[in-house]
C-alpha atoms as a PDB file:
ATOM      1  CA  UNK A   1       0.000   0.000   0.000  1.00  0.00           C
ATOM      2  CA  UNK A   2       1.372   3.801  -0.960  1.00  0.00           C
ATOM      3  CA  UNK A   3       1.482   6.408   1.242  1.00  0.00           C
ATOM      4  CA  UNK A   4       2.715   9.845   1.884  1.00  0.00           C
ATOM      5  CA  UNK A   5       3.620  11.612   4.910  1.00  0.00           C
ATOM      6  CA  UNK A   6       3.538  15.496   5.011  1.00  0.00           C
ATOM      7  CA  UNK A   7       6.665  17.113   7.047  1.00  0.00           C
ATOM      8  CA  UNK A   8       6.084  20.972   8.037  1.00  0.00           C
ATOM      9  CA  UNK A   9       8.412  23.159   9.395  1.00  0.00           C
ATOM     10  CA  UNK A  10       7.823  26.400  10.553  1.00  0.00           C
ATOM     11  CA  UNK A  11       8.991  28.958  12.617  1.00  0.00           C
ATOM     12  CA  UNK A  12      11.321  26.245  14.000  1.00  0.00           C
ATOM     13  CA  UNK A  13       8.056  24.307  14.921  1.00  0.00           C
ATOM     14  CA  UNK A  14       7.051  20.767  13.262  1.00  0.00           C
ATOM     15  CA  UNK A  15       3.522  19.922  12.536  1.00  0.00           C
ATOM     16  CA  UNK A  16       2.102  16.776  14.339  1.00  0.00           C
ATOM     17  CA  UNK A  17      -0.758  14.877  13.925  1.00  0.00           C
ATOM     18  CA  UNK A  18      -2.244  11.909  16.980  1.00  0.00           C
ATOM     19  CA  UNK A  19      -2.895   9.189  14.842  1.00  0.00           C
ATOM     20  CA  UNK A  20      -6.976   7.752  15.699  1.00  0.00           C
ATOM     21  CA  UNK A  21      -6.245   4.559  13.598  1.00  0.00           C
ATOM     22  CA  UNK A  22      -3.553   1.893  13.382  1.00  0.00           C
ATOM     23  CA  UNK A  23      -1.039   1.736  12.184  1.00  0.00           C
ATOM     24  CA  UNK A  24       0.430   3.325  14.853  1.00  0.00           C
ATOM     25  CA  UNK A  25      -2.846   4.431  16.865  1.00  0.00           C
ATOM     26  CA  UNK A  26      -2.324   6.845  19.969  1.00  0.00           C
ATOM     27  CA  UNK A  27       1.075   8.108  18.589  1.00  0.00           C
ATOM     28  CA  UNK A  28       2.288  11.644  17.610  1.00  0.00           C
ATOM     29  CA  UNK A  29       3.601  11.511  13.936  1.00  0.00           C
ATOM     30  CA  UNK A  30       3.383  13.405  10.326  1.00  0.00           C
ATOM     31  CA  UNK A  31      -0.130  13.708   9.043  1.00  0.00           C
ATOM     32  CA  UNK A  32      -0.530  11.735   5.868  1.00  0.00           C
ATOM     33  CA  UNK A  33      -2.661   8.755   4.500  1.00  0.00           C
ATOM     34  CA  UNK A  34      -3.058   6.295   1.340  1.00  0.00           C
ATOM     35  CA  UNK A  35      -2.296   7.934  -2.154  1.00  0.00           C
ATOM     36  CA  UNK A  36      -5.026   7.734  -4.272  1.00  0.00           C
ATOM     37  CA  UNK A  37      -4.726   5.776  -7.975  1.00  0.00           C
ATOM     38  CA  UNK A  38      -3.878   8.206 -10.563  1.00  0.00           C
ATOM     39  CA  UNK A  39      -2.548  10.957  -7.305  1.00  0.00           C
ATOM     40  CA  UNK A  40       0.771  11.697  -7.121  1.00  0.00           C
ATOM     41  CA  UNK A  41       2.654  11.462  -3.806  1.00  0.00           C
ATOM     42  CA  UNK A  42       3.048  14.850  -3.728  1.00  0.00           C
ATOM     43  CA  UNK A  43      -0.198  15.920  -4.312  1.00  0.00           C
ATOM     44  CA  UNK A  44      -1.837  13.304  -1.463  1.00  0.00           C
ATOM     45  CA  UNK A  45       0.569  14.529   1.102  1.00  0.00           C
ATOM     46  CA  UNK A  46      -0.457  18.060   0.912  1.00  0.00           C
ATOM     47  CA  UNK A  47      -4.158  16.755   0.603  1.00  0.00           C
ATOM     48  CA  UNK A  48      -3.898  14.906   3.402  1.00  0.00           C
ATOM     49  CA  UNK A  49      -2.334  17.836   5.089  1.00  0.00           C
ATOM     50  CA  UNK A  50      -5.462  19.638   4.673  1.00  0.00           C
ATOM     51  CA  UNK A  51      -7.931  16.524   5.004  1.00  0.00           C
ATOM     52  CA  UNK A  52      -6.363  16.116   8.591  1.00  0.00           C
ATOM     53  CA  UNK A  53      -5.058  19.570  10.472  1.00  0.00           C
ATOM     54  CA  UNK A  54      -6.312  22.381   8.216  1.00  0.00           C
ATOM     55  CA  UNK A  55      -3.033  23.336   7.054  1.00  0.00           C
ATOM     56  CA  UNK A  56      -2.150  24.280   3.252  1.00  0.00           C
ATOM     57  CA  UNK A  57       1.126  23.769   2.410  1.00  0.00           C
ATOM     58  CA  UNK A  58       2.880  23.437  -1.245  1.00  0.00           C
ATOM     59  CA  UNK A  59       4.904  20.082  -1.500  1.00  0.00           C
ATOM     60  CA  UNK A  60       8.510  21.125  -2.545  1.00  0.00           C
ATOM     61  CA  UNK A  61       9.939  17.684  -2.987  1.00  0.00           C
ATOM     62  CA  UNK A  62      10.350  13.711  -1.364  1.00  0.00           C
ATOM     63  CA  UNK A  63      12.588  13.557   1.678  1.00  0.00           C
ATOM     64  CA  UNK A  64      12.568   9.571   1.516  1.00  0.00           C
ATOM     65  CA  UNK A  65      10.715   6.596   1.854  1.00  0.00           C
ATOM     66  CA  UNK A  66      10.168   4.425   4.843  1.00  0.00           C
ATOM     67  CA  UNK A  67       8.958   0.777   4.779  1.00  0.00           C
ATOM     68  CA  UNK A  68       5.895  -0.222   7.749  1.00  0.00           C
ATOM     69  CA  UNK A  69       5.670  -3.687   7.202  1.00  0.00           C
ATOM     70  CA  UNK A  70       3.368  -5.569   9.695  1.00  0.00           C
ATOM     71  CA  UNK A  71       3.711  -9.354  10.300  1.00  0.00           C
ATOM     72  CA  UNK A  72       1.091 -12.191  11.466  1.00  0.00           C
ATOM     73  CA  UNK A  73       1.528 -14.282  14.535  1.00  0.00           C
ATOM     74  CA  UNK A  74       2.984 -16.772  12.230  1.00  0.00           C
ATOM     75  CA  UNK A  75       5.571 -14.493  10.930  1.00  0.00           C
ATOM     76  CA  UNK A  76       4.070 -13.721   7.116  1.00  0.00           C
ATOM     77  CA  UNK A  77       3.063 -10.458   5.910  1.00  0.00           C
ATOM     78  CA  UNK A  78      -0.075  -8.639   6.974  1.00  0.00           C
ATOM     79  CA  UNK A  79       0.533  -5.613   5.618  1.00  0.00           C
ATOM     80  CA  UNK A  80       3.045  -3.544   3.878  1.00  0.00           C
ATOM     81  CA  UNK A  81       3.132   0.113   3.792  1.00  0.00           C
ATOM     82  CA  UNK A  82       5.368   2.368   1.229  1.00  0.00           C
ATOM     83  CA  UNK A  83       5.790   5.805   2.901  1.00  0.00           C
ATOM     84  CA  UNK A  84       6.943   8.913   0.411  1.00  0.00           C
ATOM     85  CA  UNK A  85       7.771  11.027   2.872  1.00  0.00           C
ATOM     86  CA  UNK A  86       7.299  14.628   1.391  1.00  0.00           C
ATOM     87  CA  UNK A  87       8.278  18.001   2.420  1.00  0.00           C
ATOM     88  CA  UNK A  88       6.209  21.060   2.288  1.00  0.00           C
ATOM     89  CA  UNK A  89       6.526  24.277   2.947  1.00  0.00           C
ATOM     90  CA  UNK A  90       3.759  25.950   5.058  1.00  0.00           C
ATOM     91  CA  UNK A  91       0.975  28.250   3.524  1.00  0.00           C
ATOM     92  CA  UNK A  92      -1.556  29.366   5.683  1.00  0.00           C
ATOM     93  CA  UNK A  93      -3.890  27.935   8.315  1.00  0.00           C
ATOM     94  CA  UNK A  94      -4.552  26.859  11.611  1.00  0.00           C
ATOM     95  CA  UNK A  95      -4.475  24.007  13.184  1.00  0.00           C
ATOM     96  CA  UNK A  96      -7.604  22.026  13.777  1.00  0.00           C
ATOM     97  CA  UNK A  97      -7.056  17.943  13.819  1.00  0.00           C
ATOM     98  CA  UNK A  98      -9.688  16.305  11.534  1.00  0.00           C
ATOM     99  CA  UNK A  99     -10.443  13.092  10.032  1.00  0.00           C
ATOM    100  CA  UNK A 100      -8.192  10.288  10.798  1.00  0.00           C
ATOM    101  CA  UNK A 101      -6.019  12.251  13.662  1.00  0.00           C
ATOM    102  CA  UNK A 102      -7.604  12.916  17.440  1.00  0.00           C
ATOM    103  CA  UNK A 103      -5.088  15.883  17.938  1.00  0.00           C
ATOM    104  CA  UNK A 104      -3.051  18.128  15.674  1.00  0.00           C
ATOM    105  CA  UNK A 105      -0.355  20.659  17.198  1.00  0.00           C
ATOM    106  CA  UNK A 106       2.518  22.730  16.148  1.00  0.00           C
ATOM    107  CA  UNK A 107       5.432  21.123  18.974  1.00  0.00           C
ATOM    108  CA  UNK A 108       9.373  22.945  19.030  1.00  0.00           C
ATOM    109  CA  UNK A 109      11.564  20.995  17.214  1.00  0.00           C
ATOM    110  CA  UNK A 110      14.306  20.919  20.176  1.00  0.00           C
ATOM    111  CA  UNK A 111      10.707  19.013  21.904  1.00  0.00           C
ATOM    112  CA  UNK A 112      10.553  16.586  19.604  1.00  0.00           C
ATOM    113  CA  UNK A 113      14.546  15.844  19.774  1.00  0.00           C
ATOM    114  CA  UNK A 114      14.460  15.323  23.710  1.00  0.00           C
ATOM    115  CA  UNK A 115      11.304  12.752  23.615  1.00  0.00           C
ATOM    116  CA  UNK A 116       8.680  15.223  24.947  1.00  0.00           C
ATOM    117  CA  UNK A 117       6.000  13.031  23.416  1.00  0.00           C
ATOM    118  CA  UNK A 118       5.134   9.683  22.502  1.00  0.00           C
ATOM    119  CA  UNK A 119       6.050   8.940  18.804  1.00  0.00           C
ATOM    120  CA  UNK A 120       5.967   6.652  15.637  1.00  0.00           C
ATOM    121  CA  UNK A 121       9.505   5.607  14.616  1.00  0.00           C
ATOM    122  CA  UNK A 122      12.242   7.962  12.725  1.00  0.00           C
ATOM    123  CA  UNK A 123      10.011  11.102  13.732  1.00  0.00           C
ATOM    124  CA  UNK A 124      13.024  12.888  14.636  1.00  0.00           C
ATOM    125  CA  UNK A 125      15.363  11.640  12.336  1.00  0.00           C
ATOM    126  CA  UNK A 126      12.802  12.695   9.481  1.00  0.00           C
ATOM    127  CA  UNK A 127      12.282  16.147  11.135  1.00  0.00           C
ATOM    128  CA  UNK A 128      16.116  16.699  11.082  1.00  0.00           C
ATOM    129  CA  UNK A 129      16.167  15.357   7.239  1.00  0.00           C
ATOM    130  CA  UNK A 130      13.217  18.194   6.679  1.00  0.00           C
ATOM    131  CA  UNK A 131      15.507  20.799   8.998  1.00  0.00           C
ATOM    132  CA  UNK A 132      18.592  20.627   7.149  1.00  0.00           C
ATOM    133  CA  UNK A 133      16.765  20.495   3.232  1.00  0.00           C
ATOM    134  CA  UNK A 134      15.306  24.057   4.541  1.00  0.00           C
ATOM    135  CA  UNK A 135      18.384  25.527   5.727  1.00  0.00           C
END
């Protein structure tokens, strides 16, 4: 299954959506969702962007990908995710969480790095990747 993450920066803040739904239900991480057929990554993360905290942002470019894969009891596949991890640069907005997220917040990066929250994997790492592209 594609999907694409959205990464905002802004005003050394990153943009953080509670995930409602599993995967990774409960957890603070990058709003984003399936890619539609025919949708580019691109275009879904900034869609689901909007779909999810109300923020418009252009996408600029992909970041990287990251692999979710989630295994049976018995050790096969149950599901494989393909993130495209896409960053945008902020437009306008504010934050309202929506949809598939039960909280969305603007957090301070230097937050994020110490573990202030409870996150999905390579949050920070990704946030850093985002940091340094914008610099």
């Amino acid at each position: 299954m594609l999907g694409a993450i959205a990464v905002v920066i802004h005003n050394d803040q990153v943009l953080l959506a509670k995930r409602r739904k599993n995967p990774d239900s409960g957890l603070w991480g990058f709003p984003g969702g399936h890619v539609e057929l025919g949708e580019t990554a691109l275009a879904a993360a900034a869609r689901e962007l909007q779909e999810e905290t109300g923020i418009t942002a252009n996408p600029i470019d992909y970041l990287t990908n990251i692999d979710v894969v989630f295994c049976n009891p018995d050790g096969s596949v149950a599901v494989h995710y393909l993130l495209a991890v896409v960053l945008c640069d902020y437009v306008n907005g504010t934050v309202q969480a929506a949809d598939d997220v039960s909280d969305a917040r603007w957090f301070d990066c230097d937050d994020i790095r110490a573990g202030s929250i409870s996150m999905s994997d390579r949050v920070v790492e990704v946030m850093d990747m985002a940091s340094a592209r914008q610099s």
